[in-house]
N, C-alpha and C. Protein backbone atom coordinates (compact mmCIF):
# COMPACT_ATOMS: atom_id res chain seq x y z
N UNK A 1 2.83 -10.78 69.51
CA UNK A 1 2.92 -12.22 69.62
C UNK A 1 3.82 -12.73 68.49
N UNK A 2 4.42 -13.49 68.70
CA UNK A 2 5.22 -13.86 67.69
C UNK A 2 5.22 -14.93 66.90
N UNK A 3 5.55 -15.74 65.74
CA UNK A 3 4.84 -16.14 64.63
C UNK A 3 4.85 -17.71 65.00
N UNK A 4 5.51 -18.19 66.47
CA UNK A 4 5.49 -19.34 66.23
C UNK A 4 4.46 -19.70 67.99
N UNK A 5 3.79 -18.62 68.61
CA UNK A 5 3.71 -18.31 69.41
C UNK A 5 1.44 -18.44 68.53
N UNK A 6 1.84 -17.56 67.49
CA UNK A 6 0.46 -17.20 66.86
C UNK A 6 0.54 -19.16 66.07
N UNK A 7 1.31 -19.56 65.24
CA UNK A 7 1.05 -20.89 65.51
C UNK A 7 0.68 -21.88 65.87
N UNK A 8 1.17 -21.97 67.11
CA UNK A 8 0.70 -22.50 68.39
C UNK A 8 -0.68 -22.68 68.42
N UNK A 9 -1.15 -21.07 68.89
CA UNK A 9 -2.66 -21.13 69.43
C UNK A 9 -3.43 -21.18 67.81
N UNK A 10 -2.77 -21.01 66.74
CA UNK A 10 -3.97 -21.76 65.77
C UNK A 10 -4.02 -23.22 65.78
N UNK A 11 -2.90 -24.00 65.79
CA UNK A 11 -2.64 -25.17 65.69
C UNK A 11 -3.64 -25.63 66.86
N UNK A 12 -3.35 -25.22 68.28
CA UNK A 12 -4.37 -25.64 69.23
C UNK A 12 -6.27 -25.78 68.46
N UNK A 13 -6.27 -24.10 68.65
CA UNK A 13 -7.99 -23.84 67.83
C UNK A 13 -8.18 -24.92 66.77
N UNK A 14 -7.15 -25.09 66.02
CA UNK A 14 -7.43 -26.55 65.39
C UNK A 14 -7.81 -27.76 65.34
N UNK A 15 -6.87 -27.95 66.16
CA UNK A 15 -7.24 -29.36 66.84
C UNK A 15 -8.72 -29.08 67.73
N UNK A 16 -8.93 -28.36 68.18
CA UNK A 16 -10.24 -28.07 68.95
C UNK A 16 -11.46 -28.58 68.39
N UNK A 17 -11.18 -28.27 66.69
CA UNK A 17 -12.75 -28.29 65.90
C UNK A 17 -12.58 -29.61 65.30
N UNK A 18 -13.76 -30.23 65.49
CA UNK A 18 -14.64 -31.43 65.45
C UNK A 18 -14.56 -31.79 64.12
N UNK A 19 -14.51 -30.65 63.04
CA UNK A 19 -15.14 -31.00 61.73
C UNK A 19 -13.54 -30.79 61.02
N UNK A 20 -12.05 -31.60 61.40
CA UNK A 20 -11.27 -30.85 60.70
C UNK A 20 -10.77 -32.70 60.20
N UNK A 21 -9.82 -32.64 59.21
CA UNK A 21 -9.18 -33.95 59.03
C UNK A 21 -7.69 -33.63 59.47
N UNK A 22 -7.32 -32.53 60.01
CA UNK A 22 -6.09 -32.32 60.26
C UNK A 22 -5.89 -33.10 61.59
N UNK A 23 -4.63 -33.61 62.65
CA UNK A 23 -4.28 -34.91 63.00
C UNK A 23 -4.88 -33.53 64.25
N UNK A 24 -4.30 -34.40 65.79
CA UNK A 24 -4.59 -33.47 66.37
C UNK A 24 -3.28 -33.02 67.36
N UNK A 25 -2.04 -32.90 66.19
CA UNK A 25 -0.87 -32.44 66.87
C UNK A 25 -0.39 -31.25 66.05
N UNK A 26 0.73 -30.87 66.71
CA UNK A 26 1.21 -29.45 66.44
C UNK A 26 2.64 -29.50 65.83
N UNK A 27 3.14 -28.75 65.33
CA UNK A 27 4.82 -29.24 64.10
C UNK A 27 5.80 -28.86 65.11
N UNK A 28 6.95 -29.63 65.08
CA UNK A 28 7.92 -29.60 66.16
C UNK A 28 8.38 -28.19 66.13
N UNK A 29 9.05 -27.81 66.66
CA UNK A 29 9.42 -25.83 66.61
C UNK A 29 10.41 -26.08 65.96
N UNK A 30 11.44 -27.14 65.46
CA UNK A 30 12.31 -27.14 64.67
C UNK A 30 11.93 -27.02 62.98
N UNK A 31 10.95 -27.11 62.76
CA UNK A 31 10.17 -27.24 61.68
C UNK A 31 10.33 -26.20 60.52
N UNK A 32 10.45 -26.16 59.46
CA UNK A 32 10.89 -24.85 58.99
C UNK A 32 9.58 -24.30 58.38
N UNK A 33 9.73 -22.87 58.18
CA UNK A 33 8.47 -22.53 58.40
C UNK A 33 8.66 -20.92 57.98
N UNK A 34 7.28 -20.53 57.29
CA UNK A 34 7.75 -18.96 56.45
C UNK A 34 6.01 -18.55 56.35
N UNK A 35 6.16 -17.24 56.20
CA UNK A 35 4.93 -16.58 56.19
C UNK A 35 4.82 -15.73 55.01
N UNK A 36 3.19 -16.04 53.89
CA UNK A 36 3.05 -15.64 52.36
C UNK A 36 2.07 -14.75 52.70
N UNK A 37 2.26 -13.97 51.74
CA UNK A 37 0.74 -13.59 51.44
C UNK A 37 -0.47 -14.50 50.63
N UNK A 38 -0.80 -14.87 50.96
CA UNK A 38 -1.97 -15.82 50.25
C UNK A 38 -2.95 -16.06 51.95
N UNK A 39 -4.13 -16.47 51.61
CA UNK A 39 -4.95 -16.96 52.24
C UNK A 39 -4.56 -18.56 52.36
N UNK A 40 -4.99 -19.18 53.53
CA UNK A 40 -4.68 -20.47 54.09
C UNK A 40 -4.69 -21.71 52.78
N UNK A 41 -6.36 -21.53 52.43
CA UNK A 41 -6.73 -22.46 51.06
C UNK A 41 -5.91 -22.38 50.42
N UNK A 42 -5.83 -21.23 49.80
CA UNK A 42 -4.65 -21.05 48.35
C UNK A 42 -2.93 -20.98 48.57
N UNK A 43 -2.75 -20.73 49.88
CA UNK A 43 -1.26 -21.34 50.11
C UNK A 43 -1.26 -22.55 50.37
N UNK A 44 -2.06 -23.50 50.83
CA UNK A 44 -1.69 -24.99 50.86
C UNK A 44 -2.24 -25.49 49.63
N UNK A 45 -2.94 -24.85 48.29
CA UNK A 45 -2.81 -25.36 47.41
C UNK A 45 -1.52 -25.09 46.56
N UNK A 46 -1.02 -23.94 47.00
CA UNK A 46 0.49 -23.63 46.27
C UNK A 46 1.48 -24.35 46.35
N UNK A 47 1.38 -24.73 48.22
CA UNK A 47 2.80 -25.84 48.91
C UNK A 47 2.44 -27.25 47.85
N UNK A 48 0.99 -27.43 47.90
CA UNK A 48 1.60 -28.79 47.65
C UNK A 48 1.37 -28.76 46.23
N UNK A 49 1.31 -28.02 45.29
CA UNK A 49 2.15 -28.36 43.71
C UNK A 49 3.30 -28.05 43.93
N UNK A 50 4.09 -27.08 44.42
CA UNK A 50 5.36 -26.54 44.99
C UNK A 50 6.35 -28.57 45.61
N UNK A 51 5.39 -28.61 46.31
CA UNK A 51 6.30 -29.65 46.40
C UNK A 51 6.49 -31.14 45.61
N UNK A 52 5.33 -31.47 44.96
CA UNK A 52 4.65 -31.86 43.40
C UNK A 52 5.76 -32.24 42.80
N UNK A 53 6.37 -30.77 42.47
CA UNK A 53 6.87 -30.32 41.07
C UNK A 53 8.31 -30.41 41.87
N UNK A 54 8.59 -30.65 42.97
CA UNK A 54 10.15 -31.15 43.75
C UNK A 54 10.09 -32.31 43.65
N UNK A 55 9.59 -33.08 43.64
CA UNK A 55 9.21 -34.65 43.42
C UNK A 55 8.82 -34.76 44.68
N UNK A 56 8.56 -34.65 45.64
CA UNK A 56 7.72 -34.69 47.06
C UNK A 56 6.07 -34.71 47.02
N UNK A 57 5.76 -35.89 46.41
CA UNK A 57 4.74 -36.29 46.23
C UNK A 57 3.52 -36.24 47.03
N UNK A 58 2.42 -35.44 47.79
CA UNK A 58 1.96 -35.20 48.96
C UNK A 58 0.74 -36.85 48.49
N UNK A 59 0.33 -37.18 49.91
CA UNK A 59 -0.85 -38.07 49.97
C UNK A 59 -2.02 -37.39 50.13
N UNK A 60 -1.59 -36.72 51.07
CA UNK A 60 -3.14 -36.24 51.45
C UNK A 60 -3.41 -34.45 51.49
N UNK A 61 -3.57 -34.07 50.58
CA UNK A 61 -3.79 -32.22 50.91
C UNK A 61 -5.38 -31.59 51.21
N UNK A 62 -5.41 -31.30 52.25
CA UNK A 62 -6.90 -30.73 52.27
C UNK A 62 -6.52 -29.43 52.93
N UNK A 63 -7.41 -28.85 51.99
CA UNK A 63 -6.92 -27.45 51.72
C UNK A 63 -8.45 -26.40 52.06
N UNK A 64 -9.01 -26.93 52.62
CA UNK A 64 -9.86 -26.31 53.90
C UNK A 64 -9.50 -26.52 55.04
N UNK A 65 -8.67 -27.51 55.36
CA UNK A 65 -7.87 -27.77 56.59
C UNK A 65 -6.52 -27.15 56.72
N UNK A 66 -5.69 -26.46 55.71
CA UNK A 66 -4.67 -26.23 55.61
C UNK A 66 -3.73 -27.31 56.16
N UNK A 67 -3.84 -28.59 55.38
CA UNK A 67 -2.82 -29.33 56.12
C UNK A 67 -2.64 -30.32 54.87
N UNK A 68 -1.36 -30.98 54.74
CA UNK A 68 -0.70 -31.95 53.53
C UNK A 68 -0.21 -32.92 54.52
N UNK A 69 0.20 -33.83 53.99
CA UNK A 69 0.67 -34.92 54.39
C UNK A 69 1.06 -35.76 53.15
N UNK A 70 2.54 -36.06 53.67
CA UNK A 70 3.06 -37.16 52.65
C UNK A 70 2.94 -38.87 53.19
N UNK A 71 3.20 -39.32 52.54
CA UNK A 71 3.88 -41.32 52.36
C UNK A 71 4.94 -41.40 53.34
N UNK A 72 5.61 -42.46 53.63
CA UNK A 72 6.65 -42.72 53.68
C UNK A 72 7.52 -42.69 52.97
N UNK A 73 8.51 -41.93 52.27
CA UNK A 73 9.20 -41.66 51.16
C UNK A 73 10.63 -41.87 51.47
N UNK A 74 11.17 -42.29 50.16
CA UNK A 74 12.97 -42.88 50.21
C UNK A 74 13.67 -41.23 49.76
N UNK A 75 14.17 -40.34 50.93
CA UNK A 75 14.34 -39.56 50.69
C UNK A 75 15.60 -39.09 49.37
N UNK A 76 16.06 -40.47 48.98
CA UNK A 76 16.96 -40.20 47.96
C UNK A 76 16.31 -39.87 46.43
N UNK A 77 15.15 -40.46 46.35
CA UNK A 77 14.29 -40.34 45.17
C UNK A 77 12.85 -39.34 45.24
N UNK A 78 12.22 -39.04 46.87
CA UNK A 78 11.50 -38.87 47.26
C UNK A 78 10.03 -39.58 46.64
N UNK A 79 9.99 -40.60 46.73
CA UNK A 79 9.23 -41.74 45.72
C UNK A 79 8.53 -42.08 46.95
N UNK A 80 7.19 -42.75 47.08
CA UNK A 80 6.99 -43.23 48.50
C UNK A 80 7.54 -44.61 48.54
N UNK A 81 8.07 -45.14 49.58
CA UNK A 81 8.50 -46.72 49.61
C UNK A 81 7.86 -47.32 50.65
N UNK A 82 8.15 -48.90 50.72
CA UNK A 82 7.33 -49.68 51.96
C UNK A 82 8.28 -49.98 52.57
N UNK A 83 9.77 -49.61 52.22
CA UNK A 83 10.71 -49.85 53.43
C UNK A 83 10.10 -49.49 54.55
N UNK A 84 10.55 -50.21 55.68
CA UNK A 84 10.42 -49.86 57.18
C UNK A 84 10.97 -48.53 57.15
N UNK A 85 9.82 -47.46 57.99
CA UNK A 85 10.47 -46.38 58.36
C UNK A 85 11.35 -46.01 59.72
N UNK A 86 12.55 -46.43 59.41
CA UNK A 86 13.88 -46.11 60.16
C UNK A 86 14.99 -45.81 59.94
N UNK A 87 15.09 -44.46 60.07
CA UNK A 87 16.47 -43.73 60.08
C UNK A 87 16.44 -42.53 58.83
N UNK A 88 16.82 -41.85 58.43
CA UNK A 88 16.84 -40.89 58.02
C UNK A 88 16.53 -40.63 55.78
N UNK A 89 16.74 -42.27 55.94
CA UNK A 89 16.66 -42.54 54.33
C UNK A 89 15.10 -42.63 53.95
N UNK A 90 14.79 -42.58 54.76
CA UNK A 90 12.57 -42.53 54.85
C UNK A 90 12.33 -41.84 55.57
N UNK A 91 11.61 -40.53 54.88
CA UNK A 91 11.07 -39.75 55.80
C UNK A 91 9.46 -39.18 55.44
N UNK A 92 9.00 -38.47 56.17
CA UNK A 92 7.67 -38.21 55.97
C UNK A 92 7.57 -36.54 55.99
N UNK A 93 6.46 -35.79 55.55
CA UNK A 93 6.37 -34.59 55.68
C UNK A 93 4.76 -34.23 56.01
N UNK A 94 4.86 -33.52 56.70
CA UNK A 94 3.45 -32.74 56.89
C UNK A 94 3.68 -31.21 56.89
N UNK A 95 2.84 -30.62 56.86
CA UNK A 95 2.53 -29.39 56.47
C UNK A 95 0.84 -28.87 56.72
N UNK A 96 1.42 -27.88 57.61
CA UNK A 96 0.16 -26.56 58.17
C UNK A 96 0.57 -25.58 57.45
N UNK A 97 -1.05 -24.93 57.69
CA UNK A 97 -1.06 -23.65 56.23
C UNK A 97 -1.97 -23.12 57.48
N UNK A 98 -1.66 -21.93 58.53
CA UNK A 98 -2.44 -21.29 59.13
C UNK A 98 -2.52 -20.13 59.00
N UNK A 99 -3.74 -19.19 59.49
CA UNK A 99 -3.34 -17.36 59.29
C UNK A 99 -2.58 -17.14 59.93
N UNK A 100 -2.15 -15.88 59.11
CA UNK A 100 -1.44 -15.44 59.96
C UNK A 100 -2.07 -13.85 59.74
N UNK A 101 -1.30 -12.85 59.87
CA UNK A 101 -1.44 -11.41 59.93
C UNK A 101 -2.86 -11.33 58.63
N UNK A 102 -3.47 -10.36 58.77
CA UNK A 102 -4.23 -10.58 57.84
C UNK A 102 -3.58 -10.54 56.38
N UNK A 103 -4.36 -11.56 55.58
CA UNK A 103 -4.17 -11.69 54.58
C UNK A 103 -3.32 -12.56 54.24
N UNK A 104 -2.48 -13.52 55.38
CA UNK A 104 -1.16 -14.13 54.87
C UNK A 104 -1.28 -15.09 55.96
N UNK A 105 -0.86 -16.16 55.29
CA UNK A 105 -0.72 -17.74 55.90
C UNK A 105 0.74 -17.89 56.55
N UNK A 106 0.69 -18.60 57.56
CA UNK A 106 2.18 -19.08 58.05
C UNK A 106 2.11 -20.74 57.99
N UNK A 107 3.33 -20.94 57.05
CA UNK A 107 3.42 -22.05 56.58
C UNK A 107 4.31 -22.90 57.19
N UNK A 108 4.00 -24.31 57.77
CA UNK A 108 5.01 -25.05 58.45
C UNK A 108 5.21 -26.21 57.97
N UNK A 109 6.48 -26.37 57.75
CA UNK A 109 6.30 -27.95 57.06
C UNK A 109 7.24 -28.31 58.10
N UNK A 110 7.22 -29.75 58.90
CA UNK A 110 8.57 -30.78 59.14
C UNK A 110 8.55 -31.80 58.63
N UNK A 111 9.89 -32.22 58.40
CA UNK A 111 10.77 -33.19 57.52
C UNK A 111 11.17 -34.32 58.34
N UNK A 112 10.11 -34.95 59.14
CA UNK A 112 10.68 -36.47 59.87
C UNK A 112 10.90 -37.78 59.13
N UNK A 113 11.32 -38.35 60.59
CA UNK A 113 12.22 -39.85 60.34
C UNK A 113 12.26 -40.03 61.44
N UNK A 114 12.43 -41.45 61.67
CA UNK A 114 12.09 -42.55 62.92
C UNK A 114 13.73 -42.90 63.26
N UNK A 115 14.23 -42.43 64.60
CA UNK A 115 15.49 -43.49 64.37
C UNK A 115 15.12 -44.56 65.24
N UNK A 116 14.33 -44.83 65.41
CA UNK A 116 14.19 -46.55 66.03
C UNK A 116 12.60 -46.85 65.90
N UNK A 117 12.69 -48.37 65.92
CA UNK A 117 10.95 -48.48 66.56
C UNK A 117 10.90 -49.10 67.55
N UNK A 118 9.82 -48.75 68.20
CA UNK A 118 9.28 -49.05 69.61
C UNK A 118 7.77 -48.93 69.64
N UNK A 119 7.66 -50.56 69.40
CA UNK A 119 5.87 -50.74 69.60
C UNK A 119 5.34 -50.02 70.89
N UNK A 120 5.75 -50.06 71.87
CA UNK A 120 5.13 -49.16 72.77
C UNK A 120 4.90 -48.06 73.23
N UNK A 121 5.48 -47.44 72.32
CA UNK A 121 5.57 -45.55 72.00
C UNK A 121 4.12 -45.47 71.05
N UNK A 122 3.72 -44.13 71.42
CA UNK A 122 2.91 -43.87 70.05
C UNK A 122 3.45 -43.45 68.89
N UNK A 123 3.47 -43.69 67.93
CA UNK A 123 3.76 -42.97 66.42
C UNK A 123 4.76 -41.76 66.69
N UNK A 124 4.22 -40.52 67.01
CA UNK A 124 4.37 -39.02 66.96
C UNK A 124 5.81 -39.25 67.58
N UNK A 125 5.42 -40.07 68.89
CA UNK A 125 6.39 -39.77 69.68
C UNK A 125 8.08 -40.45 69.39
N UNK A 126 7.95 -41.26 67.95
CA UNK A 126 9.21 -41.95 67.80
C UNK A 126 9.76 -41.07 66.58
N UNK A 127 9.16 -39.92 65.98
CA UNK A 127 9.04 -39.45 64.93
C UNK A 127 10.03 -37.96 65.30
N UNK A 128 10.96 -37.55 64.68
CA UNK A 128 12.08 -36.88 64.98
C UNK A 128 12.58 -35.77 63.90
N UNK A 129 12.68 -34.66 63.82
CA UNK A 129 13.27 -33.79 62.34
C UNK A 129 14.59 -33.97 62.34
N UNK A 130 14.26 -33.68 60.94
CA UNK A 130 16.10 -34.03 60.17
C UNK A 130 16.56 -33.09 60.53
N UNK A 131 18.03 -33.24 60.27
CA UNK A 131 18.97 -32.04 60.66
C UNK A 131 18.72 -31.07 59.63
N UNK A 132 19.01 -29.99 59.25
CA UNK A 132 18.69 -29.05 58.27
C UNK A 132 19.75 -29.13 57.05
N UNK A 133 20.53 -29.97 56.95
CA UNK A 133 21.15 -30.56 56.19
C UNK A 133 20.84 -31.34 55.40
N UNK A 134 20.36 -31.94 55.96
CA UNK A 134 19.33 -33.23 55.01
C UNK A 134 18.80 -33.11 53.65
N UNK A 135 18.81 -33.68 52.81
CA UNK A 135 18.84 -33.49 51.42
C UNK A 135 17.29 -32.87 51.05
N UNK A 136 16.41 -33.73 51.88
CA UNK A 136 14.49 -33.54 51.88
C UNK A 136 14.71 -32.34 52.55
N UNK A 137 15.53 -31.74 53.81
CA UNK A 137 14.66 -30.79 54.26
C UNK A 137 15.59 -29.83 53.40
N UNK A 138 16.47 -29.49 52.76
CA UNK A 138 17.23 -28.45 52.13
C UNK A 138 15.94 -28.22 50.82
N UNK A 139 15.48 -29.72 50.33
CA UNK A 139 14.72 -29.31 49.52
C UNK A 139 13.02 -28.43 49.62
N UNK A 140 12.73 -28.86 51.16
CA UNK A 140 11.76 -27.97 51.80
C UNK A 140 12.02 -26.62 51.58
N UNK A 141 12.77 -26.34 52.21
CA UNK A 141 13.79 -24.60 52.37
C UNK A 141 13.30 -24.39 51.29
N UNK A 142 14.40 -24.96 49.94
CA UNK A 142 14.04 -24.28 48.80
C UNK A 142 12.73 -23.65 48.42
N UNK A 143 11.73 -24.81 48.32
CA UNK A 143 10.11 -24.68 48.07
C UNK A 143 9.51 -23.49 48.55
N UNK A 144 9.84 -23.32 50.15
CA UNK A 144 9.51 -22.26 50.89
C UNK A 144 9.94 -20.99 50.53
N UNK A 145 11.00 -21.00 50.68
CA UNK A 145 11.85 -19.44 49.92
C UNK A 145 10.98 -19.33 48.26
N UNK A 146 10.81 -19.96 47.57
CA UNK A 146 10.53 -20.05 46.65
C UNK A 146 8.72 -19.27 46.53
N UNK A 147 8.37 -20.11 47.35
CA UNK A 147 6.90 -19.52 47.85
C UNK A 147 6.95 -17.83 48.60
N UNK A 148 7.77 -17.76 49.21
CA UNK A 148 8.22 -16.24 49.64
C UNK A 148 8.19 -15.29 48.79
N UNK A 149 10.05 -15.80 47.89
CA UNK A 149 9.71 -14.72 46.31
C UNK A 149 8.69 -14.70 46.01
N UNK A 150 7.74 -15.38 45.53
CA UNK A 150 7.26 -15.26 44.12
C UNK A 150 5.74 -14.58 44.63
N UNK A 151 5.54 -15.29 46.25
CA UNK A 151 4.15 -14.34 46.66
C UNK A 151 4.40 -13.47 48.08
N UNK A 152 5.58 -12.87 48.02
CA UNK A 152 5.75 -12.05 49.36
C UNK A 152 5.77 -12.53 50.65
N UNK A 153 5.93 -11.78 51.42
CA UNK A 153 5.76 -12.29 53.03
C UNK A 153 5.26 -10.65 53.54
N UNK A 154 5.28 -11.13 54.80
CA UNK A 154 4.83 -9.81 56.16
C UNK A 154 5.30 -8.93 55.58
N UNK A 155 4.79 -7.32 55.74
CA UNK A 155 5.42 -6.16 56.01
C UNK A 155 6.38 -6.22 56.63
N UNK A 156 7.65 -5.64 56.52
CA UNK A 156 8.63 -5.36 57.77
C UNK A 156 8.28 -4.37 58.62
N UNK A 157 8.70 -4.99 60.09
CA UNK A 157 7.88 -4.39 61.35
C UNK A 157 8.50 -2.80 61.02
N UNK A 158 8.04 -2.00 61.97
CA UNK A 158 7.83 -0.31 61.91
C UNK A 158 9.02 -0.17 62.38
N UNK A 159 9.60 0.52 61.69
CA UNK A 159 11.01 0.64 62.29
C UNK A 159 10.63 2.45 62.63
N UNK A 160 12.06 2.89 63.56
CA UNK A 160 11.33 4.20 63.89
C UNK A 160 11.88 4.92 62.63
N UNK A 161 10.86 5.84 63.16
CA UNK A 161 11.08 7.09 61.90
C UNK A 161 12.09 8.33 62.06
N UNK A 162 12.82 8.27 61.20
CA UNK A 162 14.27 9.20 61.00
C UNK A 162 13.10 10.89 60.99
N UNK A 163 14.33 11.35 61.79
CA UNK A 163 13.81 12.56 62.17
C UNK A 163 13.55 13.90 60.46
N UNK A 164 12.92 14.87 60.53
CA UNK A 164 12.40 15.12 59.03
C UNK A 164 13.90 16.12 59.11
N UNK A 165 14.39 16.31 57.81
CA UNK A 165 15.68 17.04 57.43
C UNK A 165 15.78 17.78 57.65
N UNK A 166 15.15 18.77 58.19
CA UNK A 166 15.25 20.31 59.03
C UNK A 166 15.62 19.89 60.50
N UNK A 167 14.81 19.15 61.12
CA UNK A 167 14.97 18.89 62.26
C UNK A 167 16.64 18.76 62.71
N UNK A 168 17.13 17.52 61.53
CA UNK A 168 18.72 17.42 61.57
C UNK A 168 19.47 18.15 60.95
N UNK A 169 19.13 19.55 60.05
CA UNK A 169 20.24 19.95 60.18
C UNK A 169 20.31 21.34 61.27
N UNK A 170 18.90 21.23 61.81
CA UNK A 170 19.23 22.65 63.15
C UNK A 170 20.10 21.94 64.17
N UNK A 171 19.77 20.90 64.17
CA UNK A 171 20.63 19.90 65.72
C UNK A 171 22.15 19.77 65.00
N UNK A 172 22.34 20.12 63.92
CA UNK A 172 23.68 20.00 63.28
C UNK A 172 24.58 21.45 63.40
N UNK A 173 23.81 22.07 63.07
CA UNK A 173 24.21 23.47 63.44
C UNK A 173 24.35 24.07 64.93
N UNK A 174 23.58 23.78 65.36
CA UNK A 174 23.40 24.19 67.26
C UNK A 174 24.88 24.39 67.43
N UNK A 175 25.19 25.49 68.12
CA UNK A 175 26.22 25.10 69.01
C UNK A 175 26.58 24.49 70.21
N UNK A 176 28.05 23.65 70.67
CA UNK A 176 27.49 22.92 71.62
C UNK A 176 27.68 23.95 72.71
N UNK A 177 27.39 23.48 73.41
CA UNK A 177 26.87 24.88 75.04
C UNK A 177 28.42 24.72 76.17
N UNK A 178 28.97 25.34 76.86
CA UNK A 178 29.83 24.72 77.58
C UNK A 178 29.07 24.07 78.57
N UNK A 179 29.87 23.32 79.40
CA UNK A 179 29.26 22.84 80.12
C UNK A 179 29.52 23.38 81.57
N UNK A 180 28.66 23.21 82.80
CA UNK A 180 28.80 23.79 84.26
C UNK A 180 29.98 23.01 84.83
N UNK A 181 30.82 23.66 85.53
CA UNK A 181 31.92 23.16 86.40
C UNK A 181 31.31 22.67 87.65
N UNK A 182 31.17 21.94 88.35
CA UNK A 182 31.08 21.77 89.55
C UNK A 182 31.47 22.37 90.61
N UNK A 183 31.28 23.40 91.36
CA UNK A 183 31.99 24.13 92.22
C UNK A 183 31.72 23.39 93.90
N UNK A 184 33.37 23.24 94.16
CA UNK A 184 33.03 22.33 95.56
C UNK A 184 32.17 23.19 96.31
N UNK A 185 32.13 22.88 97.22
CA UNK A 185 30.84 23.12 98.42
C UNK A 185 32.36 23.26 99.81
């Protein structure tokens, strides 16, 4: 299953349980997103000093929920502001901290912004990720990679196994065989 696939169905199981403060939606697939070794608790207590200490000030971190949430923030200062949130100079961040493989959390943060409002939309649905350019989400990246170094990620998958050194050098030596002619019929 694959990591945004195992996402998914935690993010679902999430939203499922009664007793969570996490919202009851799931992070756009554009979302950037990396997998630590740490347990859920202690990687969403990492993200959000990690992002703290970027000036990305979180509002809300609950860290039995694996989930953060920022302000409305002026992404030039990352300060929260009461400007109207529209267009790319205010943006917001949330962040899931789910398992992943044992022992290691998969971490998702997206970096939205509103380009319009429309009272008759719900919230979520006017709410849009930055391009990966974007000054907030370059500074996400960083945080993340940062969280990678310093506490690992996944094993790399099994790659196959090179044959043992005897094996290759009898197949090196072999001679090659001629081969059968075809004789018409």
């Amino acid at each position: 299953m694959s990591s945004r696939a195992w996402l998914a169905a935690a993010a679902l199981l999430a939203a499922c349980r009664p007793n969570t403060t996490r919202p009851a939606i799931t992070p756009y697939p554009e979302a950037a997103g990396v997998e630590i070794r740490l347990r859920p608790p202690e990687a969403t207590r990492r993200l959000a000093e990690a992002l703290q200490a970027d000036s990305l000030t979180p509002a809300r971190v609950r860290l039995r929920d694996g989930y953060i949430e920022t302000a409305w923030l002026d992404s030039a200062t990352g300060r929260p502001t009461t400007r109207r949130p529209i267009g790319t100079g205010v943006v917001r961040l949330r962040a899931w901290a789910d398992p992943g493989r044992p022992g290691n959390t998969v971490l998702t943060v997206e970096t939205l912004y509103r380009p319009l409002a429309d009272p008759s939309l719900p919230e979520r649905e006017l709410e849009r990720q930055v391009p990966r350019v974007h000054p907030t989400a370059v500074k996400v990246e960083r945080v993340l990679e940062a969280l990678l170094k310093r506490h690992g990620g996944p094993p790399p998958p099994a790659a196959e196994q090179p044959a043992p050194p005897r094996a290759r050098e009898e197949a090196e030596e072999a001679p090659e065989e001629p081969m059968d002619e075809a004789s018409p019929e």
